[in-house]
PDB file of N, CA and C in Angstrom:
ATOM      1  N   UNK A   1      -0.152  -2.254  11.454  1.00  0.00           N
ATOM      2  CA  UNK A   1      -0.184  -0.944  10.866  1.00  0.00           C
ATOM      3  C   UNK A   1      -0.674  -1.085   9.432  1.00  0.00           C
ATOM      4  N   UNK A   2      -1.130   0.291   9.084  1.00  0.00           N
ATOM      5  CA  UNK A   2      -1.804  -0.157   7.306  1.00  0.00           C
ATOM      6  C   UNK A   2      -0.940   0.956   6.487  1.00  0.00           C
ATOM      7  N   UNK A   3      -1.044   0.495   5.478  1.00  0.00           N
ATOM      8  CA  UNK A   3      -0.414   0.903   4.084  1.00  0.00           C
ATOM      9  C   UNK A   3      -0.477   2.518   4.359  1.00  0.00           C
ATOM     10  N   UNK A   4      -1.819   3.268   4.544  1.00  0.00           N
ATOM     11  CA  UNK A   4      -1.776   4.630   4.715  1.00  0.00           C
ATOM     12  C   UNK A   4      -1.275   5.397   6.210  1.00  0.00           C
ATOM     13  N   UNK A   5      -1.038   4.617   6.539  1.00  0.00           N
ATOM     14  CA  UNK A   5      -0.239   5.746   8.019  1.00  0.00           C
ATOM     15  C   UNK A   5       1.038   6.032   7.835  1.00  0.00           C
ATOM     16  N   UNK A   6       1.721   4.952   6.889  1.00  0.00           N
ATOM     17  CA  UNK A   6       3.262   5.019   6.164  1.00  0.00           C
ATOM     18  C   UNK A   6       3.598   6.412   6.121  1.00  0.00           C
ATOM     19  N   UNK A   7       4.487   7.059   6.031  1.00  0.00           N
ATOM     20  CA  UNK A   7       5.326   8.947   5.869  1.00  0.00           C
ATOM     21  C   UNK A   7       5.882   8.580   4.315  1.00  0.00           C
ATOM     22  N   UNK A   8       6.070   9.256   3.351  1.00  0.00           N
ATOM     23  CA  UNK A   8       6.908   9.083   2.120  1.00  0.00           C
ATOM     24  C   UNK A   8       7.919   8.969   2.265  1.00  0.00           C
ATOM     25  N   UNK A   9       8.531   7.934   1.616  1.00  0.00           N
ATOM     26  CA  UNK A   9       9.983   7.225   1.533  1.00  0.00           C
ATOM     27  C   UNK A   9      10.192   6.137   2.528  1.00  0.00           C
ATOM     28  N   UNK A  10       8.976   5.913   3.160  1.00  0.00           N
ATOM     29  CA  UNK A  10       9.179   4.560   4.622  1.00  0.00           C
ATOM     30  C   UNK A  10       9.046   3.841   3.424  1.00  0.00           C
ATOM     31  N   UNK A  11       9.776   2.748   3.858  1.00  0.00           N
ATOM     32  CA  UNK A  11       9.550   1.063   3.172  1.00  0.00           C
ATOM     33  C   UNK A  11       9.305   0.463   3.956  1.00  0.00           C
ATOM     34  N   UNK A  12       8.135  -0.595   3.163  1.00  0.00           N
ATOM     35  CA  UNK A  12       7.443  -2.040   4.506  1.00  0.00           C
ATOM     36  C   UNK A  12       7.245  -3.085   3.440  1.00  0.00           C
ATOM     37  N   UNK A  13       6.816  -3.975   4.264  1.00  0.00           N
ATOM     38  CA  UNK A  13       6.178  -5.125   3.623  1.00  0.00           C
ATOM     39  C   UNK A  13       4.717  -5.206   3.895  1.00  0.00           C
ATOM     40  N   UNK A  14       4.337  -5.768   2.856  1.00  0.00           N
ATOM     41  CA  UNK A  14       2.932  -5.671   3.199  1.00  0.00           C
ATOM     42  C   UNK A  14       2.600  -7.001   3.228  1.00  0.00           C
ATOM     43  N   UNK A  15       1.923  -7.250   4.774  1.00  0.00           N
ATOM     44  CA  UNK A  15       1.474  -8.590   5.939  1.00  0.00           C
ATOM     45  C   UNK A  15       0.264  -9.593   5.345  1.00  0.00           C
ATOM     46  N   UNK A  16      -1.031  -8.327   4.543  1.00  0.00           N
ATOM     47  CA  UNK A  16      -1.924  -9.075   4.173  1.00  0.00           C
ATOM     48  C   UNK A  16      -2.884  -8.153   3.997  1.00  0.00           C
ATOM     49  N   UNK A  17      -4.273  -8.193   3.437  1.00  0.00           N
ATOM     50  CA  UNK A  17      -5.539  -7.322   3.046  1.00  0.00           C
ATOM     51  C   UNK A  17      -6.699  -8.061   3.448  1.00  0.00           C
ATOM     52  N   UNK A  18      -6.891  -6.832   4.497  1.00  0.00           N
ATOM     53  CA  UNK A  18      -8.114  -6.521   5.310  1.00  0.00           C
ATOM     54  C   UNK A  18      -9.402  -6.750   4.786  1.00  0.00           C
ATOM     55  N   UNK A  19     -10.187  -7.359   3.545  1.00  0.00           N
ATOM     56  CA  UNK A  19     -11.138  -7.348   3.420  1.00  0.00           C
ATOM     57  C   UNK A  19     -11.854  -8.546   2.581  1.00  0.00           C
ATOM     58  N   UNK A  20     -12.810  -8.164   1.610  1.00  0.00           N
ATOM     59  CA  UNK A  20     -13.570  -9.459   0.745  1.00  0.00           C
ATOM     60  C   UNK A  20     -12.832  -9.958  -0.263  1.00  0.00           C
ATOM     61  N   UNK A  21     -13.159 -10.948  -0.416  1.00  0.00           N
ATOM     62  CA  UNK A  21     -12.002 -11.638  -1.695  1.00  0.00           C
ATOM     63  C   UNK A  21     -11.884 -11.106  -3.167  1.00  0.00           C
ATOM     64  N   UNK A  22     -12.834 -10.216  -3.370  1.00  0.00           N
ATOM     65  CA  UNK A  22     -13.772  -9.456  -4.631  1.00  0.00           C
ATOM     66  C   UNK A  22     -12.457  -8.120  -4.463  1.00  0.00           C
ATOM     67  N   UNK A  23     -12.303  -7.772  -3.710  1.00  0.00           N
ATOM     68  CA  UNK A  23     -11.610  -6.430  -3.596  1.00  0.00           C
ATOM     69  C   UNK A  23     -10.180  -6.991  -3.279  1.00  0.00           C
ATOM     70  N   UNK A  24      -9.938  -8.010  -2.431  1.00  0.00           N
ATOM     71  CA  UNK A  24      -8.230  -8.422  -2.360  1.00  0.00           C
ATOM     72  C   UNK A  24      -7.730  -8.918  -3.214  1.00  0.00           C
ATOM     73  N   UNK A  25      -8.916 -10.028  -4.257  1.00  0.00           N
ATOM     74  CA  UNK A  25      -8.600 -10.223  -5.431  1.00  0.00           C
ATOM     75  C   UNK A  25      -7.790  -9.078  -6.598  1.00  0.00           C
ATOM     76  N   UNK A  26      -8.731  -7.617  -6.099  1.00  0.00           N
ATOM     77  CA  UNK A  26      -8.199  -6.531  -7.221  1.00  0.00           C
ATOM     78  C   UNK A  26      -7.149  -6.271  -6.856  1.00  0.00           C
ATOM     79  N   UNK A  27      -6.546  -6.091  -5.482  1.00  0.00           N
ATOM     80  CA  UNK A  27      -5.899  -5.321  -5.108  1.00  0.00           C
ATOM     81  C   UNK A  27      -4.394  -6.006  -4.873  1.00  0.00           C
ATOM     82  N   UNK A  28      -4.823  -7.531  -5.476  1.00  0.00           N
ATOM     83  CA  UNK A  28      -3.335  -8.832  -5.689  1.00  0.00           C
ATOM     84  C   UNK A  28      -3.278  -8.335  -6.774  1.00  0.00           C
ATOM     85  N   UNK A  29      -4.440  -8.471  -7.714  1.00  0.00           N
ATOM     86  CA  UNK A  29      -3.784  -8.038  -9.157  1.00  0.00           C
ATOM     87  C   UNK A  29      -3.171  -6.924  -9.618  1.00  0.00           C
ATOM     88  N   UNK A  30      -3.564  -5.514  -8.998  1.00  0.00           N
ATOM     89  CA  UNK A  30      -2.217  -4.559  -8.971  1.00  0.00           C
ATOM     90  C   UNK A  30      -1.136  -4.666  -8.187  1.00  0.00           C
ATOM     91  N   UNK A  31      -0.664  -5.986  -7.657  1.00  0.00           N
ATOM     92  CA  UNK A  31       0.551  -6.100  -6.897  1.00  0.00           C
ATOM     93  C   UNK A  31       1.077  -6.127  -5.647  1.00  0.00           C
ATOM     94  N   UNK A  32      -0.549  -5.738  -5.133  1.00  0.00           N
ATOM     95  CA  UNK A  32      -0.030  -5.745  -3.258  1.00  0.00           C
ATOM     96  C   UNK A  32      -0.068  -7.037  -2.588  1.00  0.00           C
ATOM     97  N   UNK A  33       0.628  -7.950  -3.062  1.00  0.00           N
ATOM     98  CA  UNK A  33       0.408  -9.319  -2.361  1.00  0.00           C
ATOM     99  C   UNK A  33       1.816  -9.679  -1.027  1.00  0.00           C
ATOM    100  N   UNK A  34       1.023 -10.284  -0.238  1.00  0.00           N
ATOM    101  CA  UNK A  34       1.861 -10.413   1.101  1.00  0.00           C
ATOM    102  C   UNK A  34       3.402 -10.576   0.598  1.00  0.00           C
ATOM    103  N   UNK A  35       4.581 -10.137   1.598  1.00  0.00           N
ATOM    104  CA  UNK A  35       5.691 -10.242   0.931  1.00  0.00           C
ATOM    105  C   UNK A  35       6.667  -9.558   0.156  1.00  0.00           C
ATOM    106  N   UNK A  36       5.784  -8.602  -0.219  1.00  0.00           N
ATOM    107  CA  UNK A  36       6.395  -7.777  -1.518  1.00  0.00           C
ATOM    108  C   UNK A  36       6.698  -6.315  -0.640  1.00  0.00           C
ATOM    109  N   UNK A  37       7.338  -5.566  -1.398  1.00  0.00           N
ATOM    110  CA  UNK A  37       8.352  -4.361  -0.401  1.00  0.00           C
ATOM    111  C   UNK A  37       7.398  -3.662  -1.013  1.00  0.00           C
ATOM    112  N   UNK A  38       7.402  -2.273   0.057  1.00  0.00           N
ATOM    113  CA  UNK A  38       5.975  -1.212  -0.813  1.00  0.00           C
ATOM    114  C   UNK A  38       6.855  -0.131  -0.326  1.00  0.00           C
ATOM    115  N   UNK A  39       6.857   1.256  -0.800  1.00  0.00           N
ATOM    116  CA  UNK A  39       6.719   2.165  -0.191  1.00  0.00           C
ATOM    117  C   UNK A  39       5.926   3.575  -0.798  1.00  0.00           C
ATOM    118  N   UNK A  40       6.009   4.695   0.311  1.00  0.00           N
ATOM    119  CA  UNK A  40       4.772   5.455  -0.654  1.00  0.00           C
ATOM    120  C   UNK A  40       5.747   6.362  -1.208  1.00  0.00           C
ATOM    121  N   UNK A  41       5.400   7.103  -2.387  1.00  0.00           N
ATOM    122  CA  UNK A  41       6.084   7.852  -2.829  1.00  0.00           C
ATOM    123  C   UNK A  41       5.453   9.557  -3.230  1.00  0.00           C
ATOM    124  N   UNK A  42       4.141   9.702  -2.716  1.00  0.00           N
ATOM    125  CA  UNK A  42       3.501  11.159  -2.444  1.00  0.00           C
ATOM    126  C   UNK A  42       2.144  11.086  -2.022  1.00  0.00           C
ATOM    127  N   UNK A  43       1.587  11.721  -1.662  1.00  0.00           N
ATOM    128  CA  UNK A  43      -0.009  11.919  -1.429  1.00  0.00           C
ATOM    129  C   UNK A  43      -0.129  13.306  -1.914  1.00  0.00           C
ATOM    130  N   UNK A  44      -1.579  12.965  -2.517  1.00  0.00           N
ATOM    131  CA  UNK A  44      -2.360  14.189  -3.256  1.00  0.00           C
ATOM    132  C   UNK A  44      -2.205  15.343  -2.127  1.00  0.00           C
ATOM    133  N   UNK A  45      -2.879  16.645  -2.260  1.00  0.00           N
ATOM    134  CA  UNK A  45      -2.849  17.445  -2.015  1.00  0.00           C
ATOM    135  C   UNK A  45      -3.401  17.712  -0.774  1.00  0.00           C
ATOM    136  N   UNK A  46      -4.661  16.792  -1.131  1.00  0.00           N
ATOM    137  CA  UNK A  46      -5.396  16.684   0.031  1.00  0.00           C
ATOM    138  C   UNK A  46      -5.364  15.327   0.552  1.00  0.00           C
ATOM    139  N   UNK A  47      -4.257  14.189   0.428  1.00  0.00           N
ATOM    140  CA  UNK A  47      -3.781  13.478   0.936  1.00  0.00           C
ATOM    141  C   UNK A  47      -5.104  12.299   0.876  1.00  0.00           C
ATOM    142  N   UNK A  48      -5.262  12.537  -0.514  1.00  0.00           N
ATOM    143  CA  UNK A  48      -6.115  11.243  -1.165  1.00  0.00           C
ATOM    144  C   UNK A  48      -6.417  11.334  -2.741  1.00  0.00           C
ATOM    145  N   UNK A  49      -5.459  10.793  -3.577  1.00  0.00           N
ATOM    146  CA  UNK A  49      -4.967   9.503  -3.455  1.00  0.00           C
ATOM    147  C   UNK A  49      -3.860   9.110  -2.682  1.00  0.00           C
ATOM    148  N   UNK A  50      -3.093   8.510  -2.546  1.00  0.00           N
ATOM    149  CA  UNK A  50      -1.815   7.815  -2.611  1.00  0.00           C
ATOM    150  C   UNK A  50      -1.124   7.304  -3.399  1.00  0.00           C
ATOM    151  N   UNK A  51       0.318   7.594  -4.019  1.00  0.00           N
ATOM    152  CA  UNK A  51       0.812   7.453  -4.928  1.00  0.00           C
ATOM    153  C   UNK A  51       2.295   6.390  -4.255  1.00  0.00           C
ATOM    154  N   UNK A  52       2.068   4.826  -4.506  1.00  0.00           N
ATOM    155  CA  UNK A  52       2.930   4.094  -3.816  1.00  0.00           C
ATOM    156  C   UNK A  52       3.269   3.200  -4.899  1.00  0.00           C
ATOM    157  N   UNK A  53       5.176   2.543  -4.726  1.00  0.00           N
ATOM    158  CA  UNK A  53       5.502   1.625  -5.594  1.00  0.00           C
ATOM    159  C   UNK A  53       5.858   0.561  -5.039  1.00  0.00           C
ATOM    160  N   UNK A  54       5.821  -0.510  -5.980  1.00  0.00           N
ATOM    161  CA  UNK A  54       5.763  -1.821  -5.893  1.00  0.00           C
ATOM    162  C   UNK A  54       6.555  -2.467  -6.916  1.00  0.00           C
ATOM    163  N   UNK A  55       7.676  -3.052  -6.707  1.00  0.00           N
ATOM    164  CA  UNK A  55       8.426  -3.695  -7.918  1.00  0.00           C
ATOM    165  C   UNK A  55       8.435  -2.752  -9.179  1.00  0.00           C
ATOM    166  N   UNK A  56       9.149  -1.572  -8.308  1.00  0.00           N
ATOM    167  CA  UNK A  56       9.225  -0.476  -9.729  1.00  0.00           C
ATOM    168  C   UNK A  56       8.464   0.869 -10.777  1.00  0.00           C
ATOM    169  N   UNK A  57       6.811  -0.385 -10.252  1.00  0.00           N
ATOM    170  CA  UNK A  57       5.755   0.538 -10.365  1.00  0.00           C
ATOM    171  C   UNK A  57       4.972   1.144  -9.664  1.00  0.00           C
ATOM    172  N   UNK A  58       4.556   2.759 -10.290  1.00  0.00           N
ATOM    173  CA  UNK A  58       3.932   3.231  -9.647  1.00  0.00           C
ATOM    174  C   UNK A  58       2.436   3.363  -9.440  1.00  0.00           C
ATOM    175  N   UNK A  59       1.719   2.623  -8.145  1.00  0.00           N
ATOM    176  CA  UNK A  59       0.061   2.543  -8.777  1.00  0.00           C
ATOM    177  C   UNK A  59      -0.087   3.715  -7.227  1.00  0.00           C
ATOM    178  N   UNK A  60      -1.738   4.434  -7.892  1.00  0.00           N
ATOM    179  CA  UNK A  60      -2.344   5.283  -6.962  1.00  0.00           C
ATOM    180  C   UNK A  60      -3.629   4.276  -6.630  1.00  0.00           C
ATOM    181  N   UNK A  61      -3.539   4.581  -5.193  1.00  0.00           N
ATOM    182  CA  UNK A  61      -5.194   4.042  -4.543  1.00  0.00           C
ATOM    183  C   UNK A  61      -5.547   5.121  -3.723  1.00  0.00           C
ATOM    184  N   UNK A  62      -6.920   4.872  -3.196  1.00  0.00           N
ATOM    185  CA  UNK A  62      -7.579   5.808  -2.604  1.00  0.00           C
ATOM    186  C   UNK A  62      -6.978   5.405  -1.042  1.00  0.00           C
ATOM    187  N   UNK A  63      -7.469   6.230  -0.324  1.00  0.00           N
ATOM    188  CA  UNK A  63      -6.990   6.560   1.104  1.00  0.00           C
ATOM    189  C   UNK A  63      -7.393   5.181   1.690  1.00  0.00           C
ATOM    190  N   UNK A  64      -8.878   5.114   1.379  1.00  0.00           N
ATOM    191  CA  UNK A  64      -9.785   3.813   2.159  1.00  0.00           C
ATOM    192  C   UNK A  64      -9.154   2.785   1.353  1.00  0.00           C
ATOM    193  N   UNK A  65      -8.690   2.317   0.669  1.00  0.00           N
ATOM    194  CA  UNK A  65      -8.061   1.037   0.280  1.00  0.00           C
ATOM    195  C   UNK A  65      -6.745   1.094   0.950  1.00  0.00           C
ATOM    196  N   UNK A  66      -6.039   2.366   0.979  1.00  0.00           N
ATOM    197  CA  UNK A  66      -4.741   1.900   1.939  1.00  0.00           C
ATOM    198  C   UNK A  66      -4.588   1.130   2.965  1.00  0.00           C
ATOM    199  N   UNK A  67      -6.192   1.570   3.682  1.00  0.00           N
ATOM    200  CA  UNK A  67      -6.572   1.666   5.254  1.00  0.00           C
ATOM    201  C   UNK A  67      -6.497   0.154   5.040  1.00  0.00           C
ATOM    202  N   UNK A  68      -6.422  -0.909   4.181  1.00  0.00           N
ATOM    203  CA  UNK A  68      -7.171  -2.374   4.187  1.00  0.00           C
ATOM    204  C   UNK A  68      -5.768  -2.930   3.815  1.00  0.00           C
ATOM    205  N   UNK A  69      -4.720  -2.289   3.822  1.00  0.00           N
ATOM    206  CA  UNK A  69      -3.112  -3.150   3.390  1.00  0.00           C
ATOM    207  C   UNK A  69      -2.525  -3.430   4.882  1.00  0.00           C
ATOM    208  N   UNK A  70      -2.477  -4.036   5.292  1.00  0.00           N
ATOM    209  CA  UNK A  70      -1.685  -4.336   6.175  1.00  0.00           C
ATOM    210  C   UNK A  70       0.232  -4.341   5.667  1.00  0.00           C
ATOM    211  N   UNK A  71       0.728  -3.725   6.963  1.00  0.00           N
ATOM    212  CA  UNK A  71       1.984  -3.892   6.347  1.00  0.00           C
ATOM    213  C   UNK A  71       2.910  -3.747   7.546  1.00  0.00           C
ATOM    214  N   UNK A  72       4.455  -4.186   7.742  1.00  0.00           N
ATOM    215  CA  UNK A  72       5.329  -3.677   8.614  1.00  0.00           C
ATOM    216  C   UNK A  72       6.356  -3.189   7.775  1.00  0.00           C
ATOM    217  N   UNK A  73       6.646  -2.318   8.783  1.00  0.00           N
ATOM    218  CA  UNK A  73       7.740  -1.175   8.565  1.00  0.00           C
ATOM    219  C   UNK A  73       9.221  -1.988   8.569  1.00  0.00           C
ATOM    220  N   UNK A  74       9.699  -1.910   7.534  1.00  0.00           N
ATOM    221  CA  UNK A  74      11.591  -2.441   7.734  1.00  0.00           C
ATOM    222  C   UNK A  74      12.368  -1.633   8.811  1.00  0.00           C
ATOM    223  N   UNK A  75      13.236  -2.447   9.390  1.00  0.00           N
ATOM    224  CA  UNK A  75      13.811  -1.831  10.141  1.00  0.00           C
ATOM    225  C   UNK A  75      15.768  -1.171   9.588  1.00  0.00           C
ATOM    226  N   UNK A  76      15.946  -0.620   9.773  1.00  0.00           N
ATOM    227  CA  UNK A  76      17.503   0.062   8.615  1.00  0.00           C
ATOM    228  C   UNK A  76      18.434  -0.226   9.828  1.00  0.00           C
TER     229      UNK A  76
END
């Protein structure tokens, strides 16, 4: 499953990123690296961006970069 199919307030982990090393590179350096707990916390209006946190912080990505997070859902 990927980062954007998530509902607001699901928590997952995120498994790994779907793409070139140029863009997973960026997308370690804002924090999405395998391991780490994510969840989303709103979508725009028109449900692009995405507004998701990570160790506290809150970063927005676009829809199509969600699509490239791999992640599983915690189970409660």
């Amino acid at each position: 499953m990927t980062l954007e199919s998530l509902k607001i307030g699901i928590t997952a982990e995120i498994e790994g990123i779907l793409t070139d090393c140029d863009r997973a590179g960026r997308l370690s350096t804002l924090g999405f690296i395998p391991g780490r707990k994510i969840h989303v916390t709103r979508f725009a209006p028109l449900g692009d961006p995405i507004s998701v946190e990570i160790d506290g912080q809150e970063i927005s990505l676009r829809r199509a970069e969600a699509q490239l997070i791999q992640v599983r859902m915690e189970h409660v």
